[in-house]
PDB file of N, CA and C in Angstrom:
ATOM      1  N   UNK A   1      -1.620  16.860 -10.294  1.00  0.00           N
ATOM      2  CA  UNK A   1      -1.624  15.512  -9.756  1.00  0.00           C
ATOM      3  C   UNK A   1      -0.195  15.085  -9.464  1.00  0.00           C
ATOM      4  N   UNK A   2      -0.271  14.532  -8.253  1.00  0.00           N
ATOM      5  CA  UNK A   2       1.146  13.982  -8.274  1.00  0.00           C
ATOM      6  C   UNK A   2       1.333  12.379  -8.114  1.00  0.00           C
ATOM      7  N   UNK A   3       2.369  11.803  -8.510  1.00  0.00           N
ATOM      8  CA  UNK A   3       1.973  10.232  -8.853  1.00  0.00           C
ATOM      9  C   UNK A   3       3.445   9.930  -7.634  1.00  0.00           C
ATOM     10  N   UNK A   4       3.039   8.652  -7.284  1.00  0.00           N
ATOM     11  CA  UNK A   4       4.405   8.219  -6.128  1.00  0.00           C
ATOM     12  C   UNK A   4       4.467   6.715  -6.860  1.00  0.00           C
ATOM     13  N   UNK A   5       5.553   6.024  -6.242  1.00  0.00           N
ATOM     14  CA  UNK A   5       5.985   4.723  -6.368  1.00  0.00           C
ATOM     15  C   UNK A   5       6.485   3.979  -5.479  1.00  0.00           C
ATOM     16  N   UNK A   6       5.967   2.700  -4.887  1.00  0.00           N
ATOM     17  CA  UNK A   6       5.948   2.596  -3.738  1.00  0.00           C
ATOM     18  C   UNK A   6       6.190   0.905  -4.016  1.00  0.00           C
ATOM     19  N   UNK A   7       7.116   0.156  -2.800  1.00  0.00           N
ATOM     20  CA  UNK A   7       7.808  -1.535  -3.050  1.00  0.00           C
ATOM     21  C   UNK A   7       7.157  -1.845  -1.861  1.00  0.00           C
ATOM     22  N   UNK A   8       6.895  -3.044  -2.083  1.00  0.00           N
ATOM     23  CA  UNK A   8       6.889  -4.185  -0.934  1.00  0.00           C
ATOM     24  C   UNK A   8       6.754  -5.542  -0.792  1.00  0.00           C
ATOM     25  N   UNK A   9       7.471  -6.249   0.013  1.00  0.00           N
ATOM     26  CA  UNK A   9       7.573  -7.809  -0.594  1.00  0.00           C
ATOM     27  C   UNK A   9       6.543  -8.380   0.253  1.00  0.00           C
ATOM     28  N   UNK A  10       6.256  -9.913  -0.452  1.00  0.00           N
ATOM     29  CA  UNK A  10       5.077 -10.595   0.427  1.00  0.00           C
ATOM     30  C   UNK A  10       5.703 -11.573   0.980  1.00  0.00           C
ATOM     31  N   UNK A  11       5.452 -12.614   2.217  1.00  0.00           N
ATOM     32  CA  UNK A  11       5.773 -13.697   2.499  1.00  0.00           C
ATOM     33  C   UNK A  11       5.835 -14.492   1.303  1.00  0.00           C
ATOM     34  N   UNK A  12       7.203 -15.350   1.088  1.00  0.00           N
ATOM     35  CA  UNK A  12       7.455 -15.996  -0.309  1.00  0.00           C
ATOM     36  C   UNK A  12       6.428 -17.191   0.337  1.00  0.00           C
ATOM     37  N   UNK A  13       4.825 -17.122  -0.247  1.00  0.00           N
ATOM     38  CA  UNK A  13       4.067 -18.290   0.229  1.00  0.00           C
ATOM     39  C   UNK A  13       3.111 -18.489  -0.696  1.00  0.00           C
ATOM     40  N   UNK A  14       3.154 -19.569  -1.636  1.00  0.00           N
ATOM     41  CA  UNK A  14       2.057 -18.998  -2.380  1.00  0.00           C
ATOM     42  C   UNK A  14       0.712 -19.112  -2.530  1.00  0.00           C
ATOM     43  N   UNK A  15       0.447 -20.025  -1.044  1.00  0.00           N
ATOM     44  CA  UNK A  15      -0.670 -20.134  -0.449  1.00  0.00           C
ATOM     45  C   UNK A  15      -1.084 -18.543  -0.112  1.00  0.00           C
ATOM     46  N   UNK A  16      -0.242 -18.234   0.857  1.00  0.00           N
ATOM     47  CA  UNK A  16      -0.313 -16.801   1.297  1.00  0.00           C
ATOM     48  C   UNK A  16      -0.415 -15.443   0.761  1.00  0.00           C
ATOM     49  N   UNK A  17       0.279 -15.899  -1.055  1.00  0.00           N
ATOM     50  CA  UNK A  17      -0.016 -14.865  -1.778  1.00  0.00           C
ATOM     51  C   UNK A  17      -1.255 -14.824  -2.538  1.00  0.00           C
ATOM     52  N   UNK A  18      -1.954 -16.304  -2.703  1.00  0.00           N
ATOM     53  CA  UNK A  18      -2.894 -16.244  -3.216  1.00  0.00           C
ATOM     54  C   UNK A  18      -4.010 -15.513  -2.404  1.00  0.00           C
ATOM     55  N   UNK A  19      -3.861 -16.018  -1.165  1.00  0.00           N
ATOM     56  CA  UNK A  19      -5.123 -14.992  -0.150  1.00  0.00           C
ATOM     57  C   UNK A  19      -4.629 -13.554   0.158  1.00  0.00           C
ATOM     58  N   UNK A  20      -3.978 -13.069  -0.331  1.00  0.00           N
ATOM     59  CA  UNK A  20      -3.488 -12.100  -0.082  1.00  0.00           C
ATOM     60  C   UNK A  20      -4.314 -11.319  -1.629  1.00  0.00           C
ATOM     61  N   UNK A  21      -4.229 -11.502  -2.764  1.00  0.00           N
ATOM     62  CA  UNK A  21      -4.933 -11.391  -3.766  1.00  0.00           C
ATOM     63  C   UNK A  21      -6.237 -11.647  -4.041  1.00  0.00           C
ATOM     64  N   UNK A  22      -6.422 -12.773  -3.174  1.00  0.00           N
ATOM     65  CA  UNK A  22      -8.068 -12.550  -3.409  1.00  0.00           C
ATOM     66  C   UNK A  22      -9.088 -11.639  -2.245  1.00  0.00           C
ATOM     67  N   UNK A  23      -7.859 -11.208  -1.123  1.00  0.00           N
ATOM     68  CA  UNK A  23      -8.086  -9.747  -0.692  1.00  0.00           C
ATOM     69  C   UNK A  23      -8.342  -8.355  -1.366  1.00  0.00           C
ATOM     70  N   UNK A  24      -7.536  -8.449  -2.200  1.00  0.00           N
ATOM     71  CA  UNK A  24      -7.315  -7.336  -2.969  1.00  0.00           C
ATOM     72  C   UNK A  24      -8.414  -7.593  -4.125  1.00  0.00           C
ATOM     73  N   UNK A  25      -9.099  -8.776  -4.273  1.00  0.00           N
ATOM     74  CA  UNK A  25     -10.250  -8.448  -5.331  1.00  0.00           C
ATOM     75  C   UNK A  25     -11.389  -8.196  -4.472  1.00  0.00           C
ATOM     76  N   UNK A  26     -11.820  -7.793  -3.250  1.00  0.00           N
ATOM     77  CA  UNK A  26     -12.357  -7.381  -2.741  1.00  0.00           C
ATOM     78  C   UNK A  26     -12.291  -6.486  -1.949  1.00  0.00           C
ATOM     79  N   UNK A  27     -11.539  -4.960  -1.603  1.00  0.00           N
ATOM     80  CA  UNK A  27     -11.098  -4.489  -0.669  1.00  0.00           C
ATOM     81  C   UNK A  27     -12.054  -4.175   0.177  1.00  0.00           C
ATOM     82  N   UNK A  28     -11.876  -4.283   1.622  1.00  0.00           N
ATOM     83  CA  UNK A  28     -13.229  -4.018   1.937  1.00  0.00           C
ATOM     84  C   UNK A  28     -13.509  -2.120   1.995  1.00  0.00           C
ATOM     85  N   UNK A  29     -14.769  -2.061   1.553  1.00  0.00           N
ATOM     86  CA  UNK A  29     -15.669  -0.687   1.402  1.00  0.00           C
ATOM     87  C   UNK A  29     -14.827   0.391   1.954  1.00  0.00           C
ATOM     88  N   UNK A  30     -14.778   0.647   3.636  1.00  0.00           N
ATOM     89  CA  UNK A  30     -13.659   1.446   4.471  1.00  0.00           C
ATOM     90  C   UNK A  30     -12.972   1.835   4.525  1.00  0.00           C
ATOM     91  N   UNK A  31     -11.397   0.602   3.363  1.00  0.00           N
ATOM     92  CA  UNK A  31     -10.608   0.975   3.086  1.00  0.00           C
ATOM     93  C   UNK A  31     -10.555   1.610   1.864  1.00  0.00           C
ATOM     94  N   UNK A  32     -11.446   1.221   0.969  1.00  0.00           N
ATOM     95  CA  UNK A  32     -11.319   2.375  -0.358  1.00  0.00           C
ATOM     96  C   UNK A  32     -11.619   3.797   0.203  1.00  0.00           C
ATOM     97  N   UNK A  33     -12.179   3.591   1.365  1.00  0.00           N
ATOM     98  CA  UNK A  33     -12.705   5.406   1.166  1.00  0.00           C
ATOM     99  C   UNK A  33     -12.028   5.867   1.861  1.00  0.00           C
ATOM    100  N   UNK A  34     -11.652   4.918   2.578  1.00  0.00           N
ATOM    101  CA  UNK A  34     -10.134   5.957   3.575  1.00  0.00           C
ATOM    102  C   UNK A  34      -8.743   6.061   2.358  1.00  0.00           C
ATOM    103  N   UNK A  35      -8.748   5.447   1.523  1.00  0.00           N
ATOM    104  CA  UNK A  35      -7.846   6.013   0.238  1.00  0.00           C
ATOM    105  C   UNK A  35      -8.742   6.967  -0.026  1.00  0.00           C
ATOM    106  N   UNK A  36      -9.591   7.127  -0.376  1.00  0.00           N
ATOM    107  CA  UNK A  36     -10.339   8.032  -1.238  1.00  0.00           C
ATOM    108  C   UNK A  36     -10.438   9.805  -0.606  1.00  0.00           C
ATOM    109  N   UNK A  37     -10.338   9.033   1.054  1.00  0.00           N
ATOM    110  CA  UNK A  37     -10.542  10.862   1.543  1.00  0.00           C
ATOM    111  C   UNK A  37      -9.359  11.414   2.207  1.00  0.00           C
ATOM    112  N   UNK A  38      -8.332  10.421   1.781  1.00  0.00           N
ATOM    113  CA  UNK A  38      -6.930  11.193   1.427  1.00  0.00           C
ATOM    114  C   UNK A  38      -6.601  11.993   0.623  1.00  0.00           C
ATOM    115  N   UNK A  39      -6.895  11.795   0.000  1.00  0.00           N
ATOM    116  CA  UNK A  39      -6.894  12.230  -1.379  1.00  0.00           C
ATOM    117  C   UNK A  39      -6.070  11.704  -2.361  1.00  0.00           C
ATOM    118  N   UNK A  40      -5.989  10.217  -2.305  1.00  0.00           N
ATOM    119  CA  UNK A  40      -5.571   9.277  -3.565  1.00  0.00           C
ATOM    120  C   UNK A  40      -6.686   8.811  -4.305  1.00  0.00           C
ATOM    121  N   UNK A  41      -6.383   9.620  -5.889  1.00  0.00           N
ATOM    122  CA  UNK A  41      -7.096   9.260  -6.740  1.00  0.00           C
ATOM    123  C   UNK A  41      -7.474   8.102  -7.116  1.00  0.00           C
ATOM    124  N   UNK A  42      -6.066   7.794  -7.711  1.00  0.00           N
ATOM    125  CA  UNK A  42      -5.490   6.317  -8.602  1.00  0.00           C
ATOM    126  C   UNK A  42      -4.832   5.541  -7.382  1.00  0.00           C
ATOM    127  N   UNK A  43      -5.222   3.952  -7.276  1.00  0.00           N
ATOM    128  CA  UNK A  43      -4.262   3.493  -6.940  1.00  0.00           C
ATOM    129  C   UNK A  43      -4.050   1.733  -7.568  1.00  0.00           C
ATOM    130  N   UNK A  44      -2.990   1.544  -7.934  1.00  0.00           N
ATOM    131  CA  UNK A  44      -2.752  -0.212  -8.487  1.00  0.00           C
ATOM    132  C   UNK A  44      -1.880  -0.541  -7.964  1.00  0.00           C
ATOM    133  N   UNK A  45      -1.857  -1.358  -8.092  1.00  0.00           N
ATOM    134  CA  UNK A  45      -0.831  -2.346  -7.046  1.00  0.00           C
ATOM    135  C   UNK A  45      -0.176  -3.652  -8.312  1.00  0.00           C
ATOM    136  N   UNK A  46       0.591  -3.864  -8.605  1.00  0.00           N
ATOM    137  CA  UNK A  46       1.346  -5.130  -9.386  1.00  0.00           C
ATOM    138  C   UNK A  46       1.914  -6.335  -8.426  1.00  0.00           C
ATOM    139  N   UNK A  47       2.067  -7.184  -9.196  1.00  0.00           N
ATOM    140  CA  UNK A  47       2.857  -8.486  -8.755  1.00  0.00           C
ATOM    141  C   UNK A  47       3.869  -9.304  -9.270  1.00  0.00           C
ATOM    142  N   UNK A  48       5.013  -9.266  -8.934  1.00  0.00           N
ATOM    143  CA  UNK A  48       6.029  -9.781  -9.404  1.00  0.00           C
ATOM    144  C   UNK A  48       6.580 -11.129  -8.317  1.00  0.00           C
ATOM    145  N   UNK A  49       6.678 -12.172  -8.447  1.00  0.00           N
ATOM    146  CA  UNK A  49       6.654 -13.291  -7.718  1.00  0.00           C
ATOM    147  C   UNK A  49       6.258 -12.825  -6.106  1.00  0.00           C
ATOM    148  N   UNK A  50       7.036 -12.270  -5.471  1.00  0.00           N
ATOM    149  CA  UNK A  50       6.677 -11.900  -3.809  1.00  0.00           C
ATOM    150  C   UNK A  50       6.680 -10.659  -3.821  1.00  0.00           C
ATOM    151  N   UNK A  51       7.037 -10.146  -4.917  1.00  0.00           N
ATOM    152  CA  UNK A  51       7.567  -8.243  -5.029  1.00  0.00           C
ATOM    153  C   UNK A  51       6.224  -7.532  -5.282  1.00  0.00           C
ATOM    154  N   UNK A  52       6.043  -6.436  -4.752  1.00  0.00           N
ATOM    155  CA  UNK A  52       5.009  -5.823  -5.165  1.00  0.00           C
ATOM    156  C   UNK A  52       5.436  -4.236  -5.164  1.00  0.00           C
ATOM    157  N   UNK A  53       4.926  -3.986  -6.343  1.00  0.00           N
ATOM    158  CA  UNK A  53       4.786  -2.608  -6.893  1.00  0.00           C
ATOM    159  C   UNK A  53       3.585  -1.581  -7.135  1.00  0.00           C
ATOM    160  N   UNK A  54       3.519  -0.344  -6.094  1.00  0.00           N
ATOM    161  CA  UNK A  54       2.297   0.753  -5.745  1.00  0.00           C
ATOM    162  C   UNK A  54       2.622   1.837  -6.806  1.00  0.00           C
ATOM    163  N   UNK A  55       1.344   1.788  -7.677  1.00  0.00           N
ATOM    164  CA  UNK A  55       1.843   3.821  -8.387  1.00  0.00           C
ATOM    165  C   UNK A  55       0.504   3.874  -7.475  1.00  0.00           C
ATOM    166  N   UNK A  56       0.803   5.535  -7.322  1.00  0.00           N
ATOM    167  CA  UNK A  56      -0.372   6.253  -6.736  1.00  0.00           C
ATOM    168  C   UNK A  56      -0.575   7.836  -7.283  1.00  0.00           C
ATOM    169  N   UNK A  57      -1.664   7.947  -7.422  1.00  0.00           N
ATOM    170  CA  UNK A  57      -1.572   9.547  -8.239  1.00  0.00           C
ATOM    171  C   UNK A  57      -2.588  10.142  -7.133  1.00  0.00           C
ATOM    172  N   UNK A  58      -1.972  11.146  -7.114  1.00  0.00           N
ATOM    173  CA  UNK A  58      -2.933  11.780  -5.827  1.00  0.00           C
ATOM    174  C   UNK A  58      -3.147  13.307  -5.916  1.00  0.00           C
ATOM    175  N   UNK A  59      -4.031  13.823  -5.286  1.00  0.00           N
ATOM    176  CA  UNK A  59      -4.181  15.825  -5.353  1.00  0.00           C
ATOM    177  C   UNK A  59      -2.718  15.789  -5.172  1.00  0.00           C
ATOM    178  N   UNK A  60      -2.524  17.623  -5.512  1.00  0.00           N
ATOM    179  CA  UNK A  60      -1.602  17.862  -5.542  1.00  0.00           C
ATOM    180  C   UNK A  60      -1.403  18.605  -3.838  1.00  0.00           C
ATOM    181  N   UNK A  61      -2.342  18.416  -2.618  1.00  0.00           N
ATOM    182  CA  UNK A  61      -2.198  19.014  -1.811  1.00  0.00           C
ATOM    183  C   UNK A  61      -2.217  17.324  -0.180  1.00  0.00           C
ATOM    184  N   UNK A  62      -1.956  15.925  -1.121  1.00  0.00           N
ATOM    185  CA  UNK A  62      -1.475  15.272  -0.289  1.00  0.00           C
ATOM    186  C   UNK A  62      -0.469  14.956   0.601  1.00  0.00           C
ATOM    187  N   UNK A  63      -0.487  14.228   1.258  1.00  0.00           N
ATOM    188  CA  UNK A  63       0.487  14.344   2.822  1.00  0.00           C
ATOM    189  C   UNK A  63       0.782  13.061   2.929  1.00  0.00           C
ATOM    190  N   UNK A  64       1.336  12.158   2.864  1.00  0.00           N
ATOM    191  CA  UNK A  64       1.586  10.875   3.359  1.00  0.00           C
ATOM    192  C   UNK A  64       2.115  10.881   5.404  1.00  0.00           C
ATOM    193  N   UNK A  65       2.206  11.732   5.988  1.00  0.00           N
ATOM    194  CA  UNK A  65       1.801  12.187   7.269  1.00  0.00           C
ATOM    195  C   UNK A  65       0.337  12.222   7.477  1.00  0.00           C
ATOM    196  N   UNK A  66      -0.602  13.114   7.297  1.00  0.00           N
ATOM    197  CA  UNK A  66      -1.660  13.427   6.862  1.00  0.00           C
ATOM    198  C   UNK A  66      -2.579  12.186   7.148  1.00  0.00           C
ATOM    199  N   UNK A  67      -2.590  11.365   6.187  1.00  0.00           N
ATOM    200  CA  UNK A  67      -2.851   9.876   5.553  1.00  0.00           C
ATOM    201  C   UNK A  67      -2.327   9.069   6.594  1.00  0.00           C
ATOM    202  N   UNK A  68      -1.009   8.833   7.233  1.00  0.00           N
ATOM    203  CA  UNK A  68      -0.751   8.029   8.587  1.00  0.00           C
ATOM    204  C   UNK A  68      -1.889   8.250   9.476  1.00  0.00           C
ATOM    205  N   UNK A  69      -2.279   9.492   9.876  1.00  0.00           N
ATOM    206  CA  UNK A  69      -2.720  10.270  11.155  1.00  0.00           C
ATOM    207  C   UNK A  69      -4.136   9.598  10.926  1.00  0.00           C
ATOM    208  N   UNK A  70      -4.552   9.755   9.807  1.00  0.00           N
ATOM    209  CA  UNK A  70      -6.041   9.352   9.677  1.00  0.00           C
ATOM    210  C   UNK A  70      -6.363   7.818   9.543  1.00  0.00           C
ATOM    211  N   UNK A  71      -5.208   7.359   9.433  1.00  0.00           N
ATOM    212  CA  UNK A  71      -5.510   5.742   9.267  1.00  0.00           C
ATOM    213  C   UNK A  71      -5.304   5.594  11.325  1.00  0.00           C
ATOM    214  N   UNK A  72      -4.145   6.099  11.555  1.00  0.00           N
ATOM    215  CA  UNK A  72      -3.730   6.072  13.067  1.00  0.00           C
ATOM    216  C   UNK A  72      -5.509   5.736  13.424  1.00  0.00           C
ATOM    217  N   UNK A  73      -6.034   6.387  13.116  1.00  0.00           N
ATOM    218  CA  UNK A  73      -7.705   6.838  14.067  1.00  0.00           C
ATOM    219  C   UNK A  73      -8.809   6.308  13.461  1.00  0.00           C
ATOM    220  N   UNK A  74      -8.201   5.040  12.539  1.00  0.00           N
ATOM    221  CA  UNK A  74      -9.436   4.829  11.771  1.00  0.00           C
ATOM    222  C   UNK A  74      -8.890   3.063  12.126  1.00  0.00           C
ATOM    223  N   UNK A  75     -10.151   2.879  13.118  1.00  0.00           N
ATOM    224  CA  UNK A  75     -10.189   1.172  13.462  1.00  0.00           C
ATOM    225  C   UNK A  75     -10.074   0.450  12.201  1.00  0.00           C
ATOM    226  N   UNK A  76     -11.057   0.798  11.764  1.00  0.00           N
ATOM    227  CA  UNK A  76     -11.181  -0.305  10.186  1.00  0.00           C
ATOM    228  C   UNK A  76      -9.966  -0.809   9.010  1.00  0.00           C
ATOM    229  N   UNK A  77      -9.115   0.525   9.325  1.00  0.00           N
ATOM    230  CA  UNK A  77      -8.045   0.579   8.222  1.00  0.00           C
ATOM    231  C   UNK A  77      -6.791   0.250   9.501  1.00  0.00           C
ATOM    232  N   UNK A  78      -6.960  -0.316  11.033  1.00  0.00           N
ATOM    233  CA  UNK A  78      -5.924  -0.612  11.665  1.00  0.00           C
ATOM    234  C   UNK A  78      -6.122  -2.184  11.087  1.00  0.00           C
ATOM    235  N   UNK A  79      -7.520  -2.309  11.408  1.00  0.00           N
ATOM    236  CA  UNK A  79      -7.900  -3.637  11.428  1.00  0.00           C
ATOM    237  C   UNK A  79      -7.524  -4.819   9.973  1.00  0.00           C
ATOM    238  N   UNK A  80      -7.517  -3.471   8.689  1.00  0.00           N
ATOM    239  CA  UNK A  80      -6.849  -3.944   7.625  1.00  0.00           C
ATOM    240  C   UNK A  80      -5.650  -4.227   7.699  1.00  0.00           C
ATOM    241  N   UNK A  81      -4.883  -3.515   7.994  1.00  0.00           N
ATOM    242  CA  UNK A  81      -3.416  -3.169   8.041  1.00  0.00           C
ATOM    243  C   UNK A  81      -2.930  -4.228   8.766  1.00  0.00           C
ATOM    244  N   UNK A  82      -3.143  -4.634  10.443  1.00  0.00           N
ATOM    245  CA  UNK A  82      -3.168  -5.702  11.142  1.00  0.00           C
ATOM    246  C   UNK A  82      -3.118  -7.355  10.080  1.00  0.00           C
ATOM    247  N   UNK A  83      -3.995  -7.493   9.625  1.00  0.00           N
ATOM    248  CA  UNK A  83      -4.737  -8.580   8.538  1.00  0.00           C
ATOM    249  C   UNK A  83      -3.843  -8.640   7.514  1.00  0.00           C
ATOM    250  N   UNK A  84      -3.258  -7.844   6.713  1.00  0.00           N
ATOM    251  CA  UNK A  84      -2.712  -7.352   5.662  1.00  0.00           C
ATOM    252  C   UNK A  84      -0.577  -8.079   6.068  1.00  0.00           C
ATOM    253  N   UNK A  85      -0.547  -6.908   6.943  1.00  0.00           N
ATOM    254  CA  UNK A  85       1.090  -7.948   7.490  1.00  0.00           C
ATOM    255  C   UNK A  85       1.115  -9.306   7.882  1.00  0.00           C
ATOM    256  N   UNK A  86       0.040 -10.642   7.960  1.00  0.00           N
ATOM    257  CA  UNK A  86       0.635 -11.341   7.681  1.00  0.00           C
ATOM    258  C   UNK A  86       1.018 -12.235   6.160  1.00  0.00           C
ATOM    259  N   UNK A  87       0.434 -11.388   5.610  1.00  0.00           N
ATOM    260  CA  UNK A  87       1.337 -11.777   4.362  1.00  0.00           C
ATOM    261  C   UNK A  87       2.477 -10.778   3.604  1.00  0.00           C
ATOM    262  N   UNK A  88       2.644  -9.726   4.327  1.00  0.00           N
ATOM    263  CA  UNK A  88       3.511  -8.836   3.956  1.00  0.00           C
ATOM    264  C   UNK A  88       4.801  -8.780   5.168  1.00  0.00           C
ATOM    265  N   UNK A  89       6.137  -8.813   4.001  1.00  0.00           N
ATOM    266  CA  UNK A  89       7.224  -8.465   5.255  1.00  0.00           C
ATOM    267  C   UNK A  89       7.976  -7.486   4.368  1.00  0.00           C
ATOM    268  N   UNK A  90       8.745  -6.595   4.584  1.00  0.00           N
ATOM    269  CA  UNK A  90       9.103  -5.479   4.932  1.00  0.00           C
ATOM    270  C   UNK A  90      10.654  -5.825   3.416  1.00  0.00           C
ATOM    271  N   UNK A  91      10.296  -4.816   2.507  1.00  0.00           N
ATOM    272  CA  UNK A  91      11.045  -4.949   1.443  1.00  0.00           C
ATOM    273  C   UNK A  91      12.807  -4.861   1.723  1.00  0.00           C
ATOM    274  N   UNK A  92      13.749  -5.103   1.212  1.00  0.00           N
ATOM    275  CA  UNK A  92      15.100  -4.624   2.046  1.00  0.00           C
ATOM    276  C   UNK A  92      15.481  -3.283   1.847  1.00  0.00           C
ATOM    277  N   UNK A  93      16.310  -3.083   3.126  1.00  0.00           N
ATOM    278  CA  UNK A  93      16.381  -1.386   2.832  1.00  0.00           C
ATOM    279  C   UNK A  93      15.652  -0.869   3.681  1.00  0.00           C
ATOM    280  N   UNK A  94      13.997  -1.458   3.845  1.00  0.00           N
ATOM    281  CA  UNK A  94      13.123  -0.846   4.798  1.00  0.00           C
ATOM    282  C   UNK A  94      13.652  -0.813   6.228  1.00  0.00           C
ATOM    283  N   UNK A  95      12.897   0.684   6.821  1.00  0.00           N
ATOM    284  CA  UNK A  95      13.166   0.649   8.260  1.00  0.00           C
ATOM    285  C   UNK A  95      12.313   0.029   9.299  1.00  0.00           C
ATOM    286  N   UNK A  96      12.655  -0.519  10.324  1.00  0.00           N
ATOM    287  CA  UNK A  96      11.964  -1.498  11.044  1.00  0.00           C
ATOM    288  C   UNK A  96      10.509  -0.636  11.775  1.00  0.00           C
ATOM    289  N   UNK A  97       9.633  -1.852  11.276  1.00  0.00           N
ATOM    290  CA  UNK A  97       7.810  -1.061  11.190  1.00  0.00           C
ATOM    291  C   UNK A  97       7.563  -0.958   9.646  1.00  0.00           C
ATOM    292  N   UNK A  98       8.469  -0.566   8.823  1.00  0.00           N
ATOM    293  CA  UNK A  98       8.002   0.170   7.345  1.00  0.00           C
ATOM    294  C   UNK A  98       7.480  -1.000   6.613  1.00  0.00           C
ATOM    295  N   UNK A  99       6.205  -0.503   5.970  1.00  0.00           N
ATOM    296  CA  UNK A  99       5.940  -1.294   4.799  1.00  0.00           C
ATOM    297  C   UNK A  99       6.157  -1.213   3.378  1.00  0.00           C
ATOM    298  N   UNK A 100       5.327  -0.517   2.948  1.00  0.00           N
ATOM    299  CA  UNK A 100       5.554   0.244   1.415  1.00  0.00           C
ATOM    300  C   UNK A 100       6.369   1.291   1.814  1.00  0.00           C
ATOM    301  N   UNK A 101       7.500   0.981   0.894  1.00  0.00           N
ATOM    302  CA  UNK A 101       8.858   1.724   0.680  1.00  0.00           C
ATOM    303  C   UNK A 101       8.431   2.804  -0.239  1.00  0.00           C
ATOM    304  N   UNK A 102       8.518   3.898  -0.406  1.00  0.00           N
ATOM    305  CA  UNK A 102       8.762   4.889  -0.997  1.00  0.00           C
ATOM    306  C   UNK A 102      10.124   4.700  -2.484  1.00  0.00           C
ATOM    307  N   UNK A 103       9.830   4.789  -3.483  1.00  0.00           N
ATOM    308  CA  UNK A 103      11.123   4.708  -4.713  1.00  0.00           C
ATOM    309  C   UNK A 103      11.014   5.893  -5.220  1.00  0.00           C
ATOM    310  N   UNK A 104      12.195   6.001  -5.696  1.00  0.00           N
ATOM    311  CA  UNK A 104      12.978   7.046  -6.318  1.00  0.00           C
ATOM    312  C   UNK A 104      12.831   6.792  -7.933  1.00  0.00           C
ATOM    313  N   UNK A 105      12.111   8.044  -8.714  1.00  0.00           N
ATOM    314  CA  UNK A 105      12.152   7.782 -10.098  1.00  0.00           C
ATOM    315  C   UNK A 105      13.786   8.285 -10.575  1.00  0.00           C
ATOM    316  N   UNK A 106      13.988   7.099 -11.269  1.00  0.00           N
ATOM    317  CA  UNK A 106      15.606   7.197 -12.060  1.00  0.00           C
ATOM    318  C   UNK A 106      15.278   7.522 -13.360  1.00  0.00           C
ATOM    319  N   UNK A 107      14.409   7.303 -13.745  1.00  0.00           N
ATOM    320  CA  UNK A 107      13.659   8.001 -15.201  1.00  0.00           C
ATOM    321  C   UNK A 107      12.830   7.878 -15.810  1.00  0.00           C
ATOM    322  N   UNK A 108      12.606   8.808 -16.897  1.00  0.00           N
ATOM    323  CA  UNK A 108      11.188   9.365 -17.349  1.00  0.00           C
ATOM    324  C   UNK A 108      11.308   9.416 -18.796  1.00  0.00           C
ATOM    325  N   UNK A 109      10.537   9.005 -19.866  1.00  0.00           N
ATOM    326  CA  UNK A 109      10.561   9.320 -21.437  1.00  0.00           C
ATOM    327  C   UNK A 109       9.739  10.588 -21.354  1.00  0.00           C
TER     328      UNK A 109
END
């Protein structure tokens, strides 16, 4: 299994973050399974005022290419994604388009 760690900030709104969360207590059906036939096992998501923090544990034969390509072709998960940025803007550091940033583990017990 391999696990990733992944940033992204929300519009500082907290109207906006609240619907943005009560998204996420419902994801719709489509998008779990288009995680699911990626092959991401695990996935949680945290909240820190606008900050948000992704672990993801996934086969050990995932692609985050792979996973672009199939969302690329999958209306439902554009249609999320679309829906999804307006409460998400782009963590610093990110490159312009990027959402969830990719992090670097600095350490491990």
């Amino acid at each position: 299994m391999k696990r990733y760690a992944l940033g992204l900030d929300l519009v500082n709104d907290p109207k906006l973050i609240q619907e943005y969360e009560e998204y996420h207590k419902a994801v719709w059906p489509e998008i779990k399974k288009s995680i699911a036939d990626a092959g991401i096992e695990n996935m949680e998501i945290y909240r820190f005022g606008n900050r948000l923090f992704m672990l993801m544990e996934t086969a050990e034969d995932f692609d985050f290419s792979v996973k672009a390509e199939m969302d690329a072709s999958n209306s439902k998960v554009q249609e999320w994604e679309q829906l999804m940025w307006k409460y998400q803007q782009a963590i610093p550091g990110a490159k312009e388009g990027e959402k969830w940033v990719l992090m670097d583990k600095i350490f491990q017990l």
